[in-house]
Protein backbone atom coordinates (compact mmCIF):
# COMPACT_ATOMS: atom_id res chain seq x y z
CA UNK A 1 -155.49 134.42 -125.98
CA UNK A 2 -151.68 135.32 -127.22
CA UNK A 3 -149.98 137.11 -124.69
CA UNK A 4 -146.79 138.87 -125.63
CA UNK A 5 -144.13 140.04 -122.84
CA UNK A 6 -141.53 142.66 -123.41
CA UNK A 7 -138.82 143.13 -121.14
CA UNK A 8 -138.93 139.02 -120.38
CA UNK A 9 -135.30 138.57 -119.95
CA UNK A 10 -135.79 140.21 -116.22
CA UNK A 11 -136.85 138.25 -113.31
CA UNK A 12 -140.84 139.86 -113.26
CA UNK A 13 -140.60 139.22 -116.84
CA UNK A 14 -139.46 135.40 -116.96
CA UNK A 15 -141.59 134.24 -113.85
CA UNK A 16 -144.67 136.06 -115.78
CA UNK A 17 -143.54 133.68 -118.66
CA UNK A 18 -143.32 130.69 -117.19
CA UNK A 19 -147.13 131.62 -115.69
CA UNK A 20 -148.19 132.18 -119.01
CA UNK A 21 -146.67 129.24 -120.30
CA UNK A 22 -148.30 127.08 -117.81
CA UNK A 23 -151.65 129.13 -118.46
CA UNK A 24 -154.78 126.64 -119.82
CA UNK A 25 -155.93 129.56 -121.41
CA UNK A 26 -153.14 131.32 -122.58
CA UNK A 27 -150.15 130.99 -125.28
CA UNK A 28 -147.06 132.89 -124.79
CA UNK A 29 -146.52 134.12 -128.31
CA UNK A 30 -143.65 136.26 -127.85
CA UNK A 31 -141.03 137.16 -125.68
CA UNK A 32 -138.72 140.53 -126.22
CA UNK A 33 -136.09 142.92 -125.16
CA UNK A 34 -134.89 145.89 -126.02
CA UNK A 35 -132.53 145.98 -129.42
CA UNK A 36 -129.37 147.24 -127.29
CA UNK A 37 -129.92 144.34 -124.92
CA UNK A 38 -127.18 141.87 -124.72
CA UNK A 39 -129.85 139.19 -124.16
CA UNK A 40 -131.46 138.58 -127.62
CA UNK A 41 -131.29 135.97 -129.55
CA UNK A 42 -130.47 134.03 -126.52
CA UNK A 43 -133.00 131.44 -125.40
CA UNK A 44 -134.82 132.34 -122.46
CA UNK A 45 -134.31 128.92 -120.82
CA UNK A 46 -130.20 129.80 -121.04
CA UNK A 47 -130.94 132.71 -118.94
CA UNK A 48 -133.09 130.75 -116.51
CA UNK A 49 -132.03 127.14 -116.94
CA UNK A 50 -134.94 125.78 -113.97
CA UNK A 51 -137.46 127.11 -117.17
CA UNK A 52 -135.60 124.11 -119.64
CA UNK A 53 -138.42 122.56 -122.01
CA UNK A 54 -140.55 124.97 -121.10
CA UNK A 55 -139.37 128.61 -122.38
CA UNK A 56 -137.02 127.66 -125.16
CA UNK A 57 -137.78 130.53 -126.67
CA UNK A 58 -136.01 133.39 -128.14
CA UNK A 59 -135.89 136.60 -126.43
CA UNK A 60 -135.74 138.50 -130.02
CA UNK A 61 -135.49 142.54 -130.48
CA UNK A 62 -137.93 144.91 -130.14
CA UNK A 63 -137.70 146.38 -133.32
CA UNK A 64 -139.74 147.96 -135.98
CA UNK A 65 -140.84 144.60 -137.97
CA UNK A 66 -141.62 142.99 -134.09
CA UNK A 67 -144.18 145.91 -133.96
CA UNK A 68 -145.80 144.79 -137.07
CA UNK A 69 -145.75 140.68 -135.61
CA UNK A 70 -147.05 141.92 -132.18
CA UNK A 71 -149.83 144.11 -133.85
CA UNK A 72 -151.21 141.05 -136.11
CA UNK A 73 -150.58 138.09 -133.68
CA UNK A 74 -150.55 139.38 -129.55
CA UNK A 75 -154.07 139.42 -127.87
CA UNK A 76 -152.45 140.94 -124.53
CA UNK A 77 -149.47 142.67 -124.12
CA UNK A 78 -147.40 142.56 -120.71
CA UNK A 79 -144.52 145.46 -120.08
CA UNK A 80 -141.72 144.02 -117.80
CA UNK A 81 -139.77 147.31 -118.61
CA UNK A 82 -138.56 150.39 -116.92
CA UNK A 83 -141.00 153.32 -115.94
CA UNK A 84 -140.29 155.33 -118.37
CA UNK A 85 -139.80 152.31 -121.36
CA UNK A 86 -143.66 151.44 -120.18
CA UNK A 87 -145.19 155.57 -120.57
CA UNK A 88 -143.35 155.45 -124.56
CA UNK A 89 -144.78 151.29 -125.32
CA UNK A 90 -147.86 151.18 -123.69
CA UNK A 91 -149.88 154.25 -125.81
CA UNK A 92 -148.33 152.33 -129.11
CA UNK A 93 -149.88 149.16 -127.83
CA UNK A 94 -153.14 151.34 -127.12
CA UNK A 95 -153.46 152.57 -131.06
CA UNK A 96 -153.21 148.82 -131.96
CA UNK A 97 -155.54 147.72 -129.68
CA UNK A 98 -154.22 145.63 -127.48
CA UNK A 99 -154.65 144.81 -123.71
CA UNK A 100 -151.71 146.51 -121.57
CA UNK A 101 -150.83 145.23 -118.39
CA UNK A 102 -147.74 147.52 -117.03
CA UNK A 103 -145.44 145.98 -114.43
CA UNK A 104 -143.86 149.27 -113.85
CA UNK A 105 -144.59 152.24 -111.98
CA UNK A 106 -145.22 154.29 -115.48
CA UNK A 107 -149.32 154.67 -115.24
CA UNK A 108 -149.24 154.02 -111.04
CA UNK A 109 -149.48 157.81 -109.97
CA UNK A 110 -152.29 160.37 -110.72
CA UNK A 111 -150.45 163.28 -111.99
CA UNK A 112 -147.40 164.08 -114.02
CA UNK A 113 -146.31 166.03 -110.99
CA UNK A 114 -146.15 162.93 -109.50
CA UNK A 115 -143.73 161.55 -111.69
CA UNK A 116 -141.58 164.85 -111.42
CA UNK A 117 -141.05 164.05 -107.74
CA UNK A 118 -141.20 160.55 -107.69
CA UNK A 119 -139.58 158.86 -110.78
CA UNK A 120 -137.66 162.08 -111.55
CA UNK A 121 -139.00 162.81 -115.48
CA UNK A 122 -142.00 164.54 -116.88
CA UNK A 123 -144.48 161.91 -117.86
CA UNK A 124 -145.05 161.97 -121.28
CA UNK A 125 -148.84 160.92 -121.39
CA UNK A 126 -150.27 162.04 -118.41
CA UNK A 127 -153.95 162.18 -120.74
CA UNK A 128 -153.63 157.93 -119.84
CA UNK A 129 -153.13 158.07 -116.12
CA UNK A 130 -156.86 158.46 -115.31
CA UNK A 131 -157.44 155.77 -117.84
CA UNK A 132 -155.51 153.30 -116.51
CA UNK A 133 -157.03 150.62 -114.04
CA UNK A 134 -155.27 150.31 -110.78
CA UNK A 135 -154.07 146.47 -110.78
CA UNK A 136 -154.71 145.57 -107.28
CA UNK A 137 -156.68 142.28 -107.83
CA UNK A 138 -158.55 142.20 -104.57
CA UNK A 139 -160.10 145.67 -104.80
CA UNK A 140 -160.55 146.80 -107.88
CA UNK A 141 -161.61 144.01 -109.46
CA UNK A 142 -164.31 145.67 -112.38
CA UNK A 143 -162.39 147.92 -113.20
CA UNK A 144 -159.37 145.64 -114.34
CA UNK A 145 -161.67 143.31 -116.40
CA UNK A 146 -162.99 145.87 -118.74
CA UNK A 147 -159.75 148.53 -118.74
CA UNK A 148 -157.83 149.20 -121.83
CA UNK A 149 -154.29 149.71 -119.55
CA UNK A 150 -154.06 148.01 -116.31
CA UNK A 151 -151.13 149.71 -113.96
CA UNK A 152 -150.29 146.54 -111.76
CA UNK A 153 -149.83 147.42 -108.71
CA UNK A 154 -146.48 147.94 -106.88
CA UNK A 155 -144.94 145.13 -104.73
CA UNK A 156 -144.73 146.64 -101.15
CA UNK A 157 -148.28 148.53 -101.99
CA UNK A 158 -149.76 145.33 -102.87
CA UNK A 159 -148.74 143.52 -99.21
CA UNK A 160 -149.79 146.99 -97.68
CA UNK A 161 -152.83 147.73 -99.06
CA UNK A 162 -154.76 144.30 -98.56
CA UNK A 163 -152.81 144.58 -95.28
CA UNK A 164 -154.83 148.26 -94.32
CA UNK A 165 -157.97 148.70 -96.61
CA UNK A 166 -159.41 146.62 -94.87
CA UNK A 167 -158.91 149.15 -91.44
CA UNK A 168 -159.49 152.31 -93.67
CA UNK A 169 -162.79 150.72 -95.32
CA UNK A 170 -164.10 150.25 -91.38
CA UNK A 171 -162.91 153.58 -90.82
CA UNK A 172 -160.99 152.29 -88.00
CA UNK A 173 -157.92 154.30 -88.05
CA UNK A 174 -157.26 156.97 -86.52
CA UNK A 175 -156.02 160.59 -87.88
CA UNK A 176 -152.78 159.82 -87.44
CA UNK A 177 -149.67 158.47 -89.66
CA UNK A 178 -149.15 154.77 -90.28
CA UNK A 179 -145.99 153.36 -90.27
CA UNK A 180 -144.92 150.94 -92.99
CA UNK A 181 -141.18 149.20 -92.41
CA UNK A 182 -140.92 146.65 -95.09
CA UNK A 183 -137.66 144.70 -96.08
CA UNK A 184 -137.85 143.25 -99.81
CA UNK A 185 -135.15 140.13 -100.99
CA UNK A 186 -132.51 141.22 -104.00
CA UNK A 187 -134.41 140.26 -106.92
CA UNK A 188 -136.85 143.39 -105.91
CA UNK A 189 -133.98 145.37 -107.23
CA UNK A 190 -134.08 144.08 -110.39
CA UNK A 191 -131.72 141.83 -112.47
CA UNK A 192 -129.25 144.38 -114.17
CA UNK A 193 -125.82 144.40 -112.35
CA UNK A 194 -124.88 146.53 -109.18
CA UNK A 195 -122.64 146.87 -106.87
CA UNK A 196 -125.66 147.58 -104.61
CA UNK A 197 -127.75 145.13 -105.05
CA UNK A 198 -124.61 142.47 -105.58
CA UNK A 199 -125.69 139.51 -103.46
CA UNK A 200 -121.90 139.02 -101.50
CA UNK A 201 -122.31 143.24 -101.19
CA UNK A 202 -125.82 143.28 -99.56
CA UNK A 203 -126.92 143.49 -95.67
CA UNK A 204 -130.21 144.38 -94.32
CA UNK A 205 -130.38 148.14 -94.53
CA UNK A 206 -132.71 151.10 -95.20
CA UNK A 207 -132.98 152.92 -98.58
CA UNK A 208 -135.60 155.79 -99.94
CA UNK A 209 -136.13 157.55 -96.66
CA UNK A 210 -139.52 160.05 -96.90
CA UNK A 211 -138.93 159.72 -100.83
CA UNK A 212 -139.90 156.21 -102.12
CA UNK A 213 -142.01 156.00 -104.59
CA UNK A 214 -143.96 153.43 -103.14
CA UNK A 215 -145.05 155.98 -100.84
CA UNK A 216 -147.40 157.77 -102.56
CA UNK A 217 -148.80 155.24 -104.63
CA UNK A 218 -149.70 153.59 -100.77
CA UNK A 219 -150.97 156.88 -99.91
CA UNK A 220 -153.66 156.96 -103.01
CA UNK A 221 -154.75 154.13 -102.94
CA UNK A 222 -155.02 153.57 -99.35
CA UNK A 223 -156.47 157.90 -98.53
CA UNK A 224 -154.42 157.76 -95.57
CA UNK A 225 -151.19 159.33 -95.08
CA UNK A 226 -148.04 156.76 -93.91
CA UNK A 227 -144.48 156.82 -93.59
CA UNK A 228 -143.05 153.96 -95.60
CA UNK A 229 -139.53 152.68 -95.12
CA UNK A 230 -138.51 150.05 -97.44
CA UNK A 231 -134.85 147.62 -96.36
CA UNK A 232 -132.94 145.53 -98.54
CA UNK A 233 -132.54 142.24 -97.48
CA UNK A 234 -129.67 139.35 -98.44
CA UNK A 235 -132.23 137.32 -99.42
CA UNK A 236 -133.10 136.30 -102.87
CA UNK A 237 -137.06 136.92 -102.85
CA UNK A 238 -140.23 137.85 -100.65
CA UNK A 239 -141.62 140.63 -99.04
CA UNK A 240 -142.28 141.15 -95.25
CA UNK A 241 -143.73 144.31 -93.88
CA UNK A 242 -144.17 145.16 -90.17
CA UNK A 243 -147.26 147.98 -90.30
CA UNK A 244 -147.77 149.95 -86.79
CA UNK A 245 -151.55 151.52 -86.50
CA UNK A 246 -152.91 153.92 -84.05
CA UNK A 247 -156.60 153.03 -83.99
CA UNK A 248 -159.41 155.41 -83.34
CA UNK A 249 -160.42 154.99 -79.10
CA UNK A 250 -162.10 152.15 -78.12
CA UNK A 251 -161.58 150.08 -81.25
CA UNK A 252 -161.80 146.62 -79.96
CA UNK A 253 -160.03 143.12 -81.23
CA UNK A 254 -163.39 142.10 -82.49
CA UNK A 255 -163.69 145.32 -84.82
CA UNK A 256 -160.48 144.30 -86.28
CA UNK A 257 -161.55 140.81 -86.41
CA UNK A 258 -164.57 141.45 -88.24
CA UNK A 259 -162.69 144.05 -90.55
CA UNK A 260 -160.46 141.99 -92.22
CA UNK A 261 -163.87 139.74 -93.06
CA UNK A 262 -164.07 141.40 -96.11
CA UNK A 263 -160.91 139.33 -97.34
CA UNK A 264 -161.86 136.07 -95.98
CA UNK A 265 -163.46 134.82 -99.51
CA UNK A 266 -160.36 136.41 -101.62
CA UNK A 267 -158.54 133.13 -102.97
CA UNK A 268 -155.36 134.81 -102.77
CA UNK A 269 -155.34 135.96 -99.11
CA UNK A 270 -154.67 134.26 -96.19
CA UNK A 271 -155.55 135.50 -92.67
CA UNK A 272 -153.59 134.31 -90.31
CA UNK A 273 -155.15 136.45 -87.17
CA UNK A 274 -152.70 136.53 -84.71
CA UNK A 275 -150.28 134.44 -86.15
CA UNK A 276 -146.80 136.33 -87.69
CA UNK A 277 -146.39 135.33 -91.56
CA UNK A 278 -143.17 134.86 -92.70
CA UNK A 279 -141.32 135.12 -95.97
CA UNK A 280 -140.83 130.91 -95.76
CA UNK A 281 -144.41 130.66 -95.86
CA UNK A 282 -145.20 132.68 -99.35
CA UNK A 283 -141.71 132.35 -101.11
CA UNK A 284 -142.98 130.69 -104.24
CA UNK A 285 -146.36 131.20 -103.77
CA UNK A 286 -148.87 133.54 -105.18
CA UNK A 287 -150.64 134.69 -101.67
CA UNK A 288 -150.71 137.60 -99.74
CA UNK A 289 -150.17 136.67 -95.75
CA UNK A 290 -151.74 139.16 -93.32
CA UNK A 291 -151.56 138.64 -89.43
CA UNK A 292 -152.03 141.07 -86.71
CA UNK A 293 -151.92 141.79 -82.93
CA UNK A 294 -153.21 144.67 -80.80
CA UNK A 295 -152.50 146.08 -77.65
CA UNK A 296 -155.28 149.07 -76.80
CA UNK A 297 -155.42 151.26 -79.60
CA UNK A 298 -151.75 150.25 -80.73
CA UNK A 299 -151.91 147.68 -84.01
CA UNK A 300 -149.54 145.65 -85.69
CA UNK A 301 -150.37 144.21 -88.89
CA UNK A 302 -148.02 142.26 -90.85
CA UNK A 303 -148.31 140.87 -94.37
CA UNK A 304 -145.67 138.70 -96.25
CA UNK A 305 -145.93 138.35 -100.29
CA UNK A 306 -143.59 136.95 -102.46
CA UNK A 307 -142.41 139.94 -104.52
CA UNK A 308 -141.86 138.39 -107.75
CA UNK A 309 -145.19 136.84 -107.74
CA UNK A 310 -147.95 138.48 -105.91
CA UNK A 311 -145.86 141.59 -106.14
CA UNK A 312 -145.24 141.11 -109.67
CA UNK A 313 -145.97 138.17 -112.39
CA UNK A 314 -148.35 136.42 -110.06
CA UNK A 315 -150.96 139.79 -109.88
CA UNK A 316 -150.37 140.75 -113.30
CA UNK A 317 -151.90 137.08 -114.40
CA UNK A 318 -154.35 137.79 -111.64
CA UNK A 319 -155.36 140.86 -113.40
CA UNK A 320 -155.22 138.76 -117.06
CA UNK A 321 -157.95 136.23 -115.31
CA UNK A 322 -159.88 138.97 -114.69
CA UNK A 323 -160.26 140.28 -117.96
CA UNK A 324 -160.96 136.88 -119.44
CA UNK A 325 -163.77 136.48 -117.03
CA UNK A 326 -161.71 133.51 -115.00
CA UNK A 327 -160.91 132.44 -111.28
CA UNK A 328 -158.91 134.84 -109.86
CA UNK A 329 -156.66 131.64 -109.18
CA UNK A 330 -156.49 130.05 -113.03
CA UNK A 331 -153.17 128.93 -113.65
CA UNK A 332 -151.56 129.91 -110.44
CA UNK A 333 -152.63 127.81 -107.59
CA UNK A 334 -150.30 124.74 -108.04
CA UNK A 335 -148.38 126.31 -110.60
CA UNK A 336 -144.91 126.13 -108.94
């Protein structure tokens, strides 16, 4: 199958096509950016030199004749672009039908009202938001494989939710909020230049208080409410979130035990029961870590991704096994 990526000069974008690359059943057939971009033409392997030999390809234009290659060649197309670059692409994609698999938050939300608050613009094809497939691997499985759009899912959602479905499914938690503080490395902030996210510039510090997108997309996928505070780190990559949950009276350590037994088979997890995961241990990797410990009713669960991968390239080719009827695992278990 020919998978195309546009926006591949970005980090989500490049580690999705070195994956592909890699892939025994897939051919990266094209790589793009935007025409204004200051990357095309250039080689992708000049932009990520550790990729030499293997993506010495050029990141060419998006432009009206690239339409007409993508439409008779691609198989799958993969949108490494920004929200609202993914809601314009991904219906054109639709009409030609191909396979969409959205890295961005464009088709994550259920109503354009959503987007309004959220993302700040009016979503211009809010008919395709109940369409889309939600691209968490572990949970929604069927629907992925035989979607037309697939909305992978968000990078602190994804450690989150296999973090706390698990408790929500068992109907262990209680009524009220759960508390999310998660701290993401630099590259979560994307590749194009800030002072902000400069890495000399950076220190560990709070951003999107009560507003963060990530929020809500927790929130509806998980049907419980939270309060999610993400940090930016000085670190280049990984997720770690610290999750505090009130559980209902008299939940024991054995119900939460035997909760988080509906992960145990999942390829991609790892359980580490009482044991804290740290970003060391999935940097690189394309697992989700989840430990926890409980005192009473009081439980903290903490889950460690790396965001690039699991949060990003890693579940998107997660969600491309799917629809080809493979491992969840195919070409990303000793891929790196």
């Amino acid at each position: 199958m020919n998978v195309v990526i546009i926006g591949a000069s970005g980090y989500s974008g490049a580690e999705l096509a070195s994956l592909v690359a890699k892939h025994p059943n897939l051919t990266l057939s094209g790589c793009y950016v935007s025409e204004g971009s200051l990357d095309k033409h250039k080689l992708l392997s000049d932009l990520y030199p550790e990729h030499n030999g293997l993506l010495d390809l050029p990141l060419l234009p998006l432009s009206d004749s690239a339409f007409d290659d993508i439409s008779a060649s691609a198989d799958f197309i993969c949108l490494c672009t920004d929200h609202k670059v993914s809601v314009d692409l991904a219906p054109q994609f639709l009409a030609m039908g191909k396979k969409v698999f959205d890295l961005s938050g464009g088709y994550r939300l259920a109503s354009n009202d959503d987007y309004v608050t959220y993302y700040g613009f009016e979503h211009q094809h809010p008919e395709l938001l109940s369409e889309a497939a939600y691209g968490l691997a572990e949970w929604n499985s069927d629907a992925i494989a035989s979607a037309q759009l697939v909305a992978v899912a968000g990078c602190y959602p994804t450690a989150a939710l296999n973090a706390l479905k698990p408790l929500q499914q068992a109907g262990l938690l209680s009524d009220e909020k759960v508390i999310i503080n998660a701290v993401s490395g630099v590259t979560g902030a994307g590749r194009k230049a800030s002072v902000g996210t400069h890495f000399c510039e950076v220190s560990l510090a709070p951003y999107g208080l009560f507003n963060h997108r990530h929020g809500p997309e927790i929130e509806q996928h998980l049907g419980h409410k939270v309060l999610f505070t993400p940090h930016l780190g000085n670190f280049p990559r990984g997720i770690l979130e610290t999750i505090y949950v009130q559980l209902k009276p008299n939940v024991t350590k054995e119900n939460v035990s035997d909760a988080y037994k509906v992960l145990e088979n999942e390829p991609l997890i790892r359980l580490l029961g009482d044991k804290i995961p740290s970003i060391k241990g999935v940097a690189k990797q394309p697992y989700v870590d989840i430990g926890w410990q409980q005192q009473g009713s009081q439980l903290i669960v903490m889950a460690a991704i790396d965001n690039l991968l699991k949060g990003a390239a890693g579940q998107a080719l997660q969600c491309i096994n799917l629809s080809m009827n493979l491992d969840h695992t195919t070409g990303l278990k000793g891929a790196f």
